[in-house]
PDB file of N, CA and C in Angstrom:
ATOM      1  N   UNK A   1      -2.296  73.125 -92.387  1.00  0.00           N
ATOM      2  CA  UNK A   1      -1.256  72.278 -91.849  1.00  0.00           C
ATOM      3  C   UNK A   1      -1.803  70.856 -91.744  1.00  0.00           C
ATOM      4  N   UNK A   2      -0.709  69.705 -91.984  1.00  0.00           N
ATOM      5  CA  UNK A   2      -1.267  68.437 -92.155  1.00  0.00           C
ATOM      6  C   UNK A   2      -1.526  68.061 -91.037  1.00  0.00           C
ATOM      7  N   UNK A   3      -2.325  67.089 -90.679  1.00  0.00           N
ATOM      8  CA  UNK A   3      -2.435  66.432 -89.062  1.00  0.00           C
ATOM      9  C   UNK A   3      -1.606  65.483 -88.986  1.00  0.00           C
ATOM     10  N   UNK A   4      -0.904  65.370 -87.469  1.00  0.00           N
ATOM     11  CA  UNK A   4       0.098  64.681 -87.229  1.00  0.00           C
ATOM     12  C   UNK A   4      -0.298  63.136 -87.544  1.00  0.00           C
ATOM     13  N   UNK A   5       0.834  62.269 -87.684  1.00  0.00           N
ATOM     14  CA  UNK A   5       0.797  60.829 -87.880  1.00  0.00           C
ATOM     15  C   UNK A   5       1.587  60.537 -87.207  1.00  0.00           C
ATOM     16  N   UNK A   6       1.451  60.273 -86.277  1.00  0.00           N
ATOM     17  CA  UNK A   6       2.382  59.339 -85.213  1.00  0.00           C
ATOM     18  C   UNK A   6       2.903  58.006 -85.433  1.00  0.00           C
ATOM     19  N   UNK A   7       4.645  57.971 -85.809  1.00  0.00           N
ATOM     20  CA  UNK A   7       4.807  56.986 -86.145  1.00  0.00           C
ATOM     21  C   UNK A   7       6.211  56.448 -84.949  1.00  0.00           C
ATOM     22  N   UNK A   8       6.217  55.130 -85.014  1.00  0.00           N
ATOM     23  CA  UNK A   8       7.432  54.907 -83.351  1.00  0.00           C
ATOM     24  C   UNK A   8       8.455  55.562 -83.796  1.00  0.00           C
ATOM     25  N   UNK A   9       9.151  56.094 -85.117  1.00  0.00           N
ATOM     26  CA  UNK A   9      10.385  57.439 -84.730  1.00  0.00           C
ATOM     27  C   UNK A   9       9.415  58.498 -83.980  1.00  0.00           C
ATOM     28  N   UNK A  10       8.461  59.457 -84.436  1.00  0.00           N
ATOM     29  CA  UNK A  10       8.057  60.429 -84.051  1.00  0.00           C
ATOM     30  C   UNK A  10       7.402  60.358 -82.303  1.00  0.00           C
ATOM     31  N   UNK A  11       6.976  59.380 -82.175  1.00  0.00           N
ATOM     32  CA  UNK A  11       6.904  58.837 -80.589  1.00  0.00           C
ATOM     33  C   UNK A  11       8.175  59.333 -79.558  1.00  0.00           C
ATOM     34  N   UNK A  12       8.985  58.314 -80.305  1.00  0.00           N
ATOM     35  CA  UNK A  12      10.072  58.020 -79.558  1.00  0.00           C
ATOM     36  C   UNK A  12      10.932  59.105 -79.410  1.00  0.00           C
ATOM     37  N   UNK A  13      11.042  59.865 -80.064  1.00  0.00           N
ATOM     38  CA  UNK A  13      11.747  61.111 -80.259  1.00  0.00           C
ATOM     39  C   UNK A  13      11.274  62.101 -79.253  1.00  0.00           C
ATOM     40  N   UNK A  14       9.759  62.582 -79.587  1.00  0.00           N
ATOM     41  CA  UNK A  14       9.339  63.172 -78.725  1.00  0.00           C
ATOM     42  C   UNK A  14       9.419  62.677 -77.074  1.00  0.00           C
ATOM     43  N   UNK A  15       9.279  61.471 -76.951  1.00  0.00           N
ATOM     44  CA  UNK A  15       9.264  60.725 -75.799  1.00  0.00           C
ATOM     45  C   UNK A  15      10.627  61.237 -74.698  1.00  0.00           C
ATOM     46  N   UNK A  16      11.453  60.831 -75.562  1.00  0.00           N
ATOM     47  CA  UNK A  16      12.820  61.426 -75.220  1.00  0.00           C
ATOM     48  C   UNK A  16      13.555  62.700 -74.890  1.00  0.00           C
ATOM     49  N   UNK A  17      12.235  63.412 -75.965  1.00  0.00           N
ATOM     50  CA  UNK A  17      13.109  64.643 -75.404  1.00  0.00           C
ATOM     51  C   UNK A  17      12.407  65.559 -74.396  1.00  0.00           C
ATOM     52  N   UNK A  18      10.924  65.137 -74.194  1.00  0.00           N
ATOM     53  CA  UNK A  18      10.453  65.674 -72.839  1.00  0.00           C
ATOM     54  C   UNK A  18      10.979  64.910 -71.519  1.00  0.00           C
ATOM     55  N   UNK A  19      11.551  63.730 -72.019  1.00  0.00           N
ATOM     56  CA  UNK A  19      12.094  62.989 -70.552  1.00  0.00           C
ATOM     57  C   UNK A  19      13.491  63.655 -70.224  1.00  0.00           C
ATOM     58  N   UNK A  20      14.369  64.361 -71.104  1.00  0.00           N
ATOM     59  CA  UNK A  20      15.486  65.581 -70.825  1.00  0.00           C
ATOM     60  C   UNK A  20      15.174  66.478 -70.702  1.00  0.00           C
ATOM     61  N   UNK A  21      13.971  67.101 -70.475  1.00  0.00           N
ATOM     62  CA  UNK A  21      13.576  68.344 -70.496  1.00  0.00           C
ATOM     63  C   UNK A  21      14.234  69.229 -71.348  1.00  0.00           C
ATOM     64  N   UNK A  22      14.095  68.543 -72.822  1.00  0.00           N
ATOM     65  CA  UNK A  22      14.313  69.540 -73.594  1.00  0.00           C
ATOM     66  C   UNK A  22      13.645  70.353 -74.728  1.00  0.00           C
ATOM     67  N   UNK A  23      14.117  71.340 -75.576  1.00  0.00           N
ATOM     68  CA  UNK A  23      12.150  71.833 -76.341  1.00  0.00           C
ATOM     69  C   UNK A  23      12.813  71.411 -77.385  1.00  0.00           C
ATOM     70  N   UNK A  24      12.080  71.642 -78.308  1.00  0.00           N
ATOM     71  CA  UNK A  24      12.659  71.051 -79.784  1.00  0.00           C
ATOM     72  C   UNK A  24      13.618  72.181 -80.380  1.00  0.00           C
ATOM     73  N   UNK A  25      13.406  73.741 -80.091  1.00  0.00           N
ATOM     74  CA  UNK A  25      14.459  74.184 -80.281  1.00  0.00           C
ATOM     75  C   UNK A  25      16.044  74.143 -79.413  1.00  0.00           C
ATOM     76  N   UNK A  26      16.060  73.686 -79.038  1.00  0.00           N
ATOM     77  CA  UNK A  26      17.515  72.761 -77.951  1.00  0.00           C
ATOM     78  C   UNK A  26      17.840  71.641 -78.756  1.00  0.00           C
ATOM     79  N   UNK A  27      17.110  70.823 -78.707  1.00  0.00           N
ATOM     80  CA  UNK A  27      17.495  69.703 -79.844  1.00  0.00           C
ATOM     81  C   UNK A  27      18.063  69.838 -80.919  1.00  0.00           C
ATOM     82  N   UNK A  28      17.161  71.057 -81.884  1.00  0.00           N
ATOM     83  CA  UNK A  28      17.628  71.595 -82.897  1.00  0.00           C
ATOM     84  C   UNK A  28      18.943  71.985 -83.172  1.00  0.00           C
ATOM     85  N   UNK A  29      19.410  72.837 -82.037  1.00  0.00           N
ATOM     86  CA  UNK A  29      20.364  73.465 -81.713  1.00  0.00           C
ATOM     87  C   UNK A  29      21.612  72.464 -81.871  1.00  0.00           C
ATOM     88  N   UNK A  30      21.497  71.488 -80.941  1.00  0.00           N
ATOM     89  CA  UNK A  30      21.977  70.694 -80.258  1.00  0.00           C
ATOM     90  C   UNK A  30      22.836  69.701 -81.472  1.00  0.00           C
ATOM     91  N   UNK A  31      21.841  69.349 -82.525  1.00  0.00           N
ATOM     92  CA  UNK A  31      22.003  68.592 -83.764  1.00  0.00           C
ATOM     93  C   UNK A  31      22.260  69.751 -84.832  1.00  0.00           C
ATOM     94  N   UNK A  32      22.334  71.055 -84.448  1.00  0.00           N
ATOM     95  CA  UNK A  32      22.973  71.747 -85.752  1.00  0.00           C
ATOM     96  C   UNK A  32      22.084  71.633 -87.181  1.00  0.00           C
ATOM     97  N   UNK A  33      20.081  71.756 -86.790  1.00  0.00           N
ATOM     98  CA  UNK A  33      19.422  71.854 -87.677  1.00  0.00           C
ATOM     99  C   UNK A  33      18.168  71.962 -87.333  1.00  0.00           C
ATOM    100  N   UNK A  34      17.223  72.550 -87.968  1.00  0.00           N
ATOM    101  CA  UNK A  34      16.361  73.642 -88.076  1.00  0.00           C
ATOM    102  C   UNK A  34      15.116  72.866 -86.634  1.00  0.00           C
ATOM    103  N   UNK A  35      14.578  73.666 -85.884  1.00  0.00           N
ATOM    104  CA  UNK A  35      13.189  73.655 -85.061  1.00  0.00           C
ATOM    105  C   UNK A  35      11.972  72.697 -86.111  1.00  0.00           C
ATOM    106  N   UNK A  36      12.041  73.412 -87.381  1.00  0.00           N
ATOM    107  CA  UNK A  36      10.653  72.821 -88.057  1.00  0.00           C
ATOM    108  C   UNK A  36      11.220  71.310 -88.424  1.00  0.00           C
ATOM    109  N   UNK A  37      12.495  70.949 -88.877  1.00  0.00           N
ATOM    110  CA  UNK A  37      12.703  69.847 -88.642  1.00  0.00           C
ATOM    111  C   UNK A  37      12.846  68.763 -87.522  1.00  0.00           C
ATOM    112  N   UNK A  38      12.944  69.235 -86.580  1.00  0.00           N
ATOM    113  CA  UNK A  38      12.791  68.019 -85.067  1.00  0.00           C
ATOM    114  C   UNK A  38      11.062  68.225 -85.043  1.00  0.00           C
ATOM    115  N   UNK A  39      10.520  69.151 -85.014  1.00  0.00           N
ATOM    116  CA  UNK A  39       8.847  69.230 -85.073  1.00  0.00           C
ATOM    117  C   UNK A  39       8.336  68.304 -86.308  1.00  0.00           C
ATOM    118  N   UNK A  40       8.942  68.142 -87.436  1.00  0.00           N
ATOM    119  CA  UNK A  40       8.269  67.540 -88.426  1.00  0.00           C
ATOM    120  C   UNK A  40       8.559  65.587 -88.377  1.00  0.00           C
ATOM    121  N   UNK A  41       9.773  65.408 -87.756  1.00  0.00           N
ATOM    122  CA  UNK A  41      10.623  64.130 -87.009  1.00  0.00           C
ATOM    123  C   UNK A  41       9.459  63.558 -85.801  1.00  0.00           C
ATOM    124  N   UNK A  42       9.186  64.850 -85.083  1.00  0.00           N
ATOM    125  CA  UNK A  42       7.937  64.491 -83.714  1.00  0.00           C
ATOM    126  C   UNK A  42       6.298  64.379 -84.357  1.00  0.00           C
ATOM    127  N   UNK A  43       6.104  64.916 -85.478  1.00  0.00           N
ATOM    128  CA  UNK A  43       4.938  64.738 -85.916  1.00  0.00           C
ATOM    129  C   UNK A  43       5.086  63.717 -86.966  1.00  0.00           C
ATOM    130  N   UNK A  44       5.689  63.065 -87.391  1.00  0.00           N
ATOM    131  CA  UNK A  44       5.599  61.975 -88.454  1.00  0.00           C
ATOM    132  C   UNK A  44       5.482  62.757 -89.514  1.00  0.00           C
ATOM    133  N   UNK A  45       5.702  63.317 -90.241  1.00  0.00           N
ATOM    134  CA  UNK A  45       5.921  64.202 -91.822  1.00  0.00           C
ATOM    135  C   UNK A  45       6.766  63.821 -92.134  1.00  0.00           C
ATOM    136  N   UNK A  46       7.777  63.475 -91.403  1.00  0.00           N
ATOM    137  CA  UNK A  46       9.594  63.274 -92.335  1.00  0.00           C
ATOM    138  C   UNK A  46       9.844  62.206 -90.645  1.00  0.00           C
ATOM    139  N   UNK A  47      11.003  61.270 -91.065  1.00  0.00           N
ATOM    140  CA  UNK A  47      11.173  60.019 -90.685  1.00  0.00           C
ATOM    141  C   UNK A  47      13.526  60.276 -90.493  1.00  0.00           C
ATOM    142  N   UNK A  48      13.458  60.437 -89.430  1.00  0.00           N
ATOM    143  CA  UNK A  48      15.056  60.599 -89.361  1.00  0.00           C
ATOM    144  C   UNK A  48      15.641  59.471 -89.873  1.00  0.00           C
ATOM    145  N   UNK A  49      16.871  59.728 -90.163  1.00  0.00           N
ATOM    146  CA  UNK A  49      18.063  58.573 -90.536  1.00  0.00           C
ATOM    147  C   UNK A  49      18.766  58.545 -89.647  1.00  0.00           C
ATOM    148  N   UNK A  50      19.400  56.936 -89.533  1.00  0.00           N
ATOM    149  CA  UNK A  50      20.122  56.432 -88.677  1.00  0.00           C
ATOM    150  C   UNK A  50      21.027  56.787 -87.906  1.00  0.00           C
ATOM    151  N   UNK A  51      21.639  57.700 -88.631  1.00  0.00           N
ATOM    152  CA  UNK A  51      22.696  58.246 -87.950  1.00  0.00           C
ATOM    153  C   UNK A  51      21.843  59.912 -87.814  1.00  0.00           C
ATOM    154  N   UNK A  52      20.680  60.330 -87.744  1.00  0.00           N
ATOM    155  CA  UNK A  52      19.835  61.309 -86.911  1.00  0.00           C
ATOM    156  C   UNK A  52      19.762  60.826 -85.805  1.00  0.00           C
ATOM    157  N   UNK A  53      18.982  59.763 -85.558  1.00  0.00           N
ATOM    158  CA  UNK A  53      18.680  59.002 -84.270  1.00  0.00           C
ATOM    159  C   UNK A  53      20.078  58.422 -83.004  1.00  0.00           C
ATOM    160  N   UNK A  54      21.033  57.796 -84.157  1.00  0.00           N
ATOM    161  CA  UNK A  54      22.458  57.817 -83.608  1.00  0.00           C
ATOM    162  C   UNK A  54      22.878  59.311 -82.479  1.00  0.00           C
ATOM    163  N   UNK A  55      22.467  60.361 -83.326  1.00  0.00           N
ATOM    164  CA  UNK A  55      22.996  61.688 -82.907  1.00  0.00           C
ATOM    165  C   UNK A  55      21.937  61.953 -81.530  1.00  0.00           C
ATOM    166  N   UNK A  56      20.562  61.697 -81.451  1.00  0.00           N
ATOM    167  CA  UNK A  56      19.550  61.879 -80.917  1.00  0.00           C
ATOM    168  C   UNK A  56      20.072  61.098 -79.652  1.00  0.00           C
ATOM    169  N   UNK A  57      20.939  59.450 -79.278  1.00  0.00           N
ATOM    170  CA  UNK A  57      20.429  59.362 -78.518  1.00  0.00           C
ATOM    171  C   UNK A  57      22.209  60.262 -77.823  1.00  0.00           C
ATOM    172  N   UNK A  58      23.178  60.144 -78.465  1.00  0.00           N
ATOM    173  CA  UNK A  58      24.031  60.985 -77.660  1.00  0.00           C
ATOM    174  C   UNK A  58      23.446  62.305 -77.351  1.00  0.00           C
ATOM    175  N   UNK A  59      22.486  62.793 -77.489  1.00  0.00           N
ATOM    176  CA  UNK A  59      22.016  64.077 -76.924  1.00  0.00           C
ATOM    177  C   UNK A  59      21.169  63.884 -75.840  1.00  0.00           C
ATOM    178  N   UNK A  60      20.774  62.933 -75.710  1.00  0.00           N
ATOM    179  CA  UNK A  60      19.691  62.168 -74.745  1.00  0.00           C
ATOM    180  C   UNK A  60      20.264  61.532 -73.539  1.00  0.00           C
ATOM    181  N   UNK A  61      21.712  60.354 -74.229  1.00  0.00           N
ATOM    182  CA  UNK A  61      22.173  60.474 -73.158  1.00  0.00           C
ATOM    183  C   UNK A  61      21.616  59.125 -72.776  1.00  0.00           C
ATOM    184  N   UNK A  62      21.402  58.572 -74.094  1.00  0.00           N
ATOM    185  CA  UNK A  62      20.807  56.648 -73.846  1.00  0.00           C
ATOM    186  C   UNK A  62      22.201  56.076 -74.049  1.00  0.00           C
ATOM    187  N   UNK A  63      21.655  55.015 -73.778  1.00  0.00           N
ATOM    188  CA  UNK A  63      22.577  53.703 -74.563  1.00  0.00           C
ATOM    189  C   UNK A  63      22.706  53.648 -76.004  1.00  0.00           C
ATOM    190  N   UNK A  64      24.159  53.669 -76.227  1.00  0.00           N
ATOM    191  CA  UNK A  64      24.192  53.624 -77.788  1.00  0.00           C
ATOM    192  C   UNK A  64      22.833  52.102 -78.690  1.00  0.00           C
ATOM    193  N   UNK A  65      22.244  52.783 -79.465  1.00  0.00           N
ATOM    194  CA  UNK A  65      21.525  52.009 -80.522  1.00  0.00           C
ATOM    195  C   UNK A  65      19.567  51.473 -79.382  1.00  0.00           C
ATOM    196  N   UNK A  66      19.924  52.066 -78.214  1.00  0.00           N
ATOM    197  CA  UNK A  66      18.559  52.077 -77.513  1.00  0.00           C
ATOM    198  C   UNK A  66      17.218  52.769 -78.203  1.00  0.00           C
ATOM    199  N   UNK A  67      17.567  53.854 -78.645  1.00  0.00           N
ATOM    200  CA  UNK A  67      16.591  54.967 -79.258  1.00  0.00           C
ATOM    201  C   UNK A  67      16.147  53.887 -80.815  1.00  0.00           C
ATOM    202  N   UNK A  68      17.052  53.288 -81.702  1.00  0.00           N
ATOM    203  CA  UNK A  68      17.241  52.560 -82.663  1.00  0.00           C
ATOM    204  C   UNK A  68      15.976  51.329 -82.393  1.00  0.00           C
ATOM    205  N   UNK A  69      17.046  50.477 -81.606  1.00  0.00           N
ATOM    206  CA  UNK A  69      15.922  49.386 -81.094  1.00  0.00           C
ATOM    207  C   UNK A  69      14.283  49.600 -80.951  1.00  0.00           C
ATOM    208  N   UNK A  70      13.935  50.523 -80.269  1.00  0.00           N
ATOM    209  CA  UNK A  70      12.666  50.765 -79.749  1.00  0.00           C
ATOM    210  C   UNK A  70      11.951  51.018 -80.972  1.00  0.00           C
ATOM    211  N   UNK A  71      12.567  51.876 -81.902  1.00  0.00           N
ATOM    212  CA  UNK A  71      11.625  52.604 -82.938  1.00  0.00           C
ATOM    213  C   UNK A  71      11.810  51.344 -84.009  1.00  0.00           C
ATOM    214  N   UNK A  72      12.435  50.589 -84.276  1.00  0.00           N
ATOM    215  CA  UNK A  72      12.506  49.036 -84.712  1.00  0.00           C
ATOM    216  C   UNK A  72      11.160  48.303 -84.401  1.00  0.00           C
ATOM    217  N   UNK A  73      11.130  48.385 -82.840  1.00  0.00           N
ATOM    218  CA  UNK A  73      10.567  47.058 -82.173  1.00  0.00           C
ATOM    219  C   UNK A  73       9.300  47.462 -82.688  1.00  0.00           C
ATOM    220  N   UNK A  74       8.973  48.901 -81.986  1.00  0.00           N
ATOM    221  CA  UNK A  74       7.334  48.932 -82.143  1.00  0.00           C
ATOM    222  C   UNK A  74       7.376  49.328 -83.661  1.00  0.00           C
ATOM    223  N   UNK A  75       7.702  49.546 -84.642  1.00  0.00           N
ATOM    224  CA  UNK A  75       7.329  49.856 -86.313  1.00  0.00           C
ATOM    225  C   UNK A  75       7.021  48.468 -86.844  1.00  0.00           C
ATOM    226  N   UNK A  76       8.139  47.254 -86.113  1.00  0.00           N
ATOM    227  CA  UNK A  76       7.541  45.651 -86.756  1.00  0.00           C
ATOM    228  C   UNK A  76       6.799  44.786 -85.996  1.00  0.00           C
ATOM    229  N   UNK A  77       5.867  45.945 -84.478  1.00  0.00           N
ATOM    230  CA  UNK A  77       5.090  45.178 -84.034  1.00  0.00           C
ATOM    231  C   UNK A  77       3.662  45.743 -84.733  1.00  0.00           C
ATOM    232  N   UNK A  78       4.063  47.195 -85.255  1.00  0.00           N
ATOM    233  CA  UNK A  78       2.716  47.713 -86.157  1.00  0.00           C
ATOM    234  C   UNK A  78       2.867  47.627 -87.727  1.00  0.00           C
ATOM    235  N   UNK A  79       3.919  47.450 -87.801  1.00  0.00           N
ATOM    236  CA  UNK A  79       3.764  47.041 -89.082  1.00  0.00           C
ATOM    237  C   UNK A  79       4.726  46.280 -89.107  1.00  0.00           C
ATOM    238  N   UNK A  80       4.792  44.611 -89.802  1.00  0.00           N
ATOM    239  CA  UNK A  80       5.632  43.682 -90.129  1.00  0.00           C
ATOM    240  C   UNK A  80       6.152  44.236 -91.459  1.00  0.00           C
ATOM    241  N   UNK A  81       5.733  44.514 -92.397  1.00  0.00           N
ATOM    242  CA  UNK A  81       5.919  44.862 -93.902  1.00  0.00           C
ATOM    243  C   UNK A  81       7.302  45.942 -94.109  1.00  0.00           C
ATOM    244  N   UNK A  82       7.006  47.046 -92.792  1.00  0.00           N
ATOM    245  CA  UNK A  82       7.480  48.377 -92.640  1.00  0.00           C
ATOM    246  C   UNK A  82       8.732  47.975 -93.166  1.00  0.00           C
ATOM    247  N   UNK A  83       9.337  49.626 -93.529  1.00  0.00           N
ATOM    248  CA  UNK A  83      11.145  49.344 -94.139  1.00  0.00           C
ATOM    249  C   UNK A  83      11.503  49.945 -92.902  1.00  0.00           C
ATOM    250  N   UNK A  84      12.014  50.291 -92.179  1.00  0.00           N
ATOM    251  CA  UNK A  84      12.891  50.374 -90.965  1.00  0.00           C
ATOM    252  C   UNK A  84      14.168  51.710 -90.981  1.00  0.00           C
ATOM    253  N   UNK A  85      13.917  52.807 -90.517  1.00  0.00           N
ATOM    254  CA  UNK A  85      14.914  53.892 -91.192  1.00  0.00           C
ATOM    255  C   UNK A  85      15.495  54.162 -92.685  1.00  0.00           C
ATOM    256  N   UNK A  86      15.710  54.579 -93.062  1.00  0.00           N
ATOM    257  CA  UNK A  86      16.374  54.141 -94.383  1.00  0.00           C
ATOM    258  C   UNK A  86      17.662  54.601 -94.596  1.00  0.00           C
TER     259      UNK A  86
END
């Protein structure tokens, strides 16, 4: 198994969903797709789309485009170059 890469989606995601006390199979559930995918989203392997994160924070229960912003802010404070969701 690869070692995780922590990137500000996979942060932020995880961040979020231990602050709802929720496991990644709830999430899963929740978004209508697989455990190994929110685990692979929290470990940096695969990188959600916009409207994943859109869905993420109505499950969370943020401010619309909050979850967005953050994983923005810190990706072009670590990387300026970075492409930004796709």
């Amino acid at each position: 198994m690869s070692k995780p890469v922590h990137t500000p989606a996979s942060l932020t995601i995880a961040e979020y969903r231990k602050l709802s006390a929720m496991s990644q199979v709830e999430v899963a559930r929740r978004l209508d797709v697989s455990q190994p995918l929110v685990s692979s989203w929290e470990c940096g392997r695969v990188t959600p789309g916009i409207n994943d994160v859109r869905r993420l924070e109505q499950i969370f229960n943020t401010e619309p485009g909050e979850m967005l912003f953050k994983i923005a802010y810190f990706d072009m404070a670590t990387n300026p170059n970075a492409e930004i969701l796709q």
